[in-house]
C-alpha atoms as a PDB file:
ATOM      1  CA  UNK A   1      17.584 -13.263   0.898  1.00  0.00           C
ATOM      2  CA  UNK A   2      15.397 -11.466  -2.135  1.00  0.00           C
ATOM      3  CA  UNK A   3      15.407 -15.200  -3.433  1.00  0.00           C
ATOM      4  CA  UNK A   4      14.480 -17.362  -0.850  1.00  0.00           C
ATOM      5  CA  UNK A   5      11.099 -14.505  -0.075  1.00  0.00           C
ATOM      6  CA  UNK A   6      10.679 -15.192  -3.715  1.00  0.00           C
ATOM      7  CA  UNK A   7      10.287 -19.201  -3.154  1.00  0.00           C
ATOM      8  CA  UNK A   8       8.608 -18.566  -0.205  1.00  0.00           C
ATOM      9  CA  UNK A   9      11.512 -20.720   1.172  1.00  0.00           C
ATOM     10  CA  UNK A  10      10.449 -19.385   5.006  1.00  0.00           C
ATOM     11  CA  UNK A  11      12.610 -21.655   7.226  1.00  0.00           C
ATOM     12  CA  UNK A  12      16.003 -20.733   5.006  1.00  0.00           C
ATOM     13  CA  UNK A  13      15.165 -17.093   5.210  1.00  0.00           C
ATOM     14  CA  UNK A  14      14.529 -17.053   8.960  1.00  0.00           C
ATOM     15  CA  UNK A  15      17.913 -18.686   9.502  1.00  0.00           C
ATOM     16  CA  UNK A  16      19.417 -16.450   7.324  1.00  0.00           C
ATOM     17  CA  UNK A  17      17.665 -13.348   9.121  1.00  0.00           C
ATOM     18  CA  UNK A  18      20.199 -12.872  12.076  1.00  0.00           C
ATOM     19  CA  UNK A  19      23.328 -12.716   9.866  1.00  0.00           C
ATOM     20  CA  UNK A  20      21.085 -10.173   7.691  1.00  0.00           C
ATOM     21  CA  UNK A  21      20.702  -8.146  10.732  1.00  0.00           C
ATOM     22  CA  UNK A  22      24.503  -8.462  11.795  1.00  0.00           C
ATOM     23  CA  UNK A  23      25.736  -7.133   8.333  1.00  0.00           C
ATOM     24  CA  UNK A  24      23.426  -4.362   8.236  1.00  0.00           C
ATOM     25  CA  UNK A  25      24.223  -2.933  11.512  1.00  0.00           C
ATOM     26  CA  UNK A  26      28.073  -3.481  10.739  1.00  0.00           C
ATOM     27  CA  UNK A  27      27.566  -1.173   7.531  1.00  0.00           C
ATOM     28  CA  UNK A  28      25.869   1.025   9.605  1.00  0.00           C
ATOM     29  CA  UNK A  29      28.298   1.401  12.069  1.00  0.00           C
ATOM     30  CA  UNK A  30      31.066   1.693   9.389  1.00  0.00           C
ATOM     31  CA  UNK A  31      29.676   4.549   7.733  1.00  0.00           C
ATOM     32  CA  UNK A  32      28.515   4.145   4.107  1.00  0.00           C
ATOM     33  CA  UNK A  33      24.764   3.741   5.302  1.00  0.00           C
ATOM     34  CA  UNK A  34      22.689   5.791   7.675  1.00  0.00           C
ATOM     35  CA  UNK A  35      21.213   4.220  10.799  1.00  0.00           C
ATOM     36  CA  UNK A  36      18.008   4.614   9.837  1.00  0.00           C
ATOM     37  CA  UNK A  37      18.624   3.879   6.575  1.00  0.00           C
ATOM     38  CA  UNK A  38      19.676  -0.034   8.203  1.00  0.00           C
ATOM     39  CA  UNK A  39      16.889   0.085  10.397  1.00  0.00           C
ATOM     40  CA  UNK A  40      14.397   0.466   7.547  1.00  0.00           C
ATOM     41  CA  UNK A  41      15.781  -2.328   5.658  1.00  0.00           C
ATOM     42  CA  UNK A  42      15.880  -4.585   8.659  1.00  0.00           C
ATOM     43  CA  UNK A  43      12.310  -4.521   9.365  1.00  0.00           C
ATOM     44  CA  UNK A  44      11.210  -4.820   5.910  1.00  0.00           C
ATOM     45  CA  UNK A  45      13.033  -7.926   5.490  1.00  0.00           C
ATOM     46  CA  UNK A  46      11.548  -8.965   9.172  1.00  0.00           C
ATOM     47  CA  UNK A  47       8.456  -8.203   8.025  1.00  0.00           C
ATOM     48  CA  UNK A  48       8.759 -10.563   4.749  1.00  0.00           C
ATOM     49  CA  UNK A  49      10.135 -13.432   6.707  1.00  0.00           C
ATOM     50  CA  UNK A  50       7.552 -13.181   9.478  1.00  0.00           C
ATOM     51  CA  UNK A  51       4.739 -12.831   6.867  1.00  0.00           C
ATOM     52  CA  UNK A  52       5.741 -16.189   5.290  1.00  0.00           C
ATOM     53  CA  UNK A  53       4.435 -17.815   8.281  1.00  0.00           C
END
């Protein structure tokens, strides 16, 4: 994901965004992460994808 923000490859990343979201919430769920934790890096990478336009 890092790489496509990086190439400012904005369709790729949004497509990629939902299974992003998916895997984070699994982890979450799962234990090893807190919830908050997830929920931080969700909307950071939101925020990226969105600002590419």
């Amino acid at each position: 994901m890092d790489k496509l923000l990086e190439e400012e490859d904005g369709e790729s990343a949004r497509e990629l965004l939902p299974e992003l979201m998916r895997t984070a919430d699994r982890t979450a769920s799962k234990g090893p992460l807190h919830q908050n934790k997830v929920d931080r890096i969700k909307s950071k990478y939101a925020r990226r994808v969105n600002d590419l336009g």
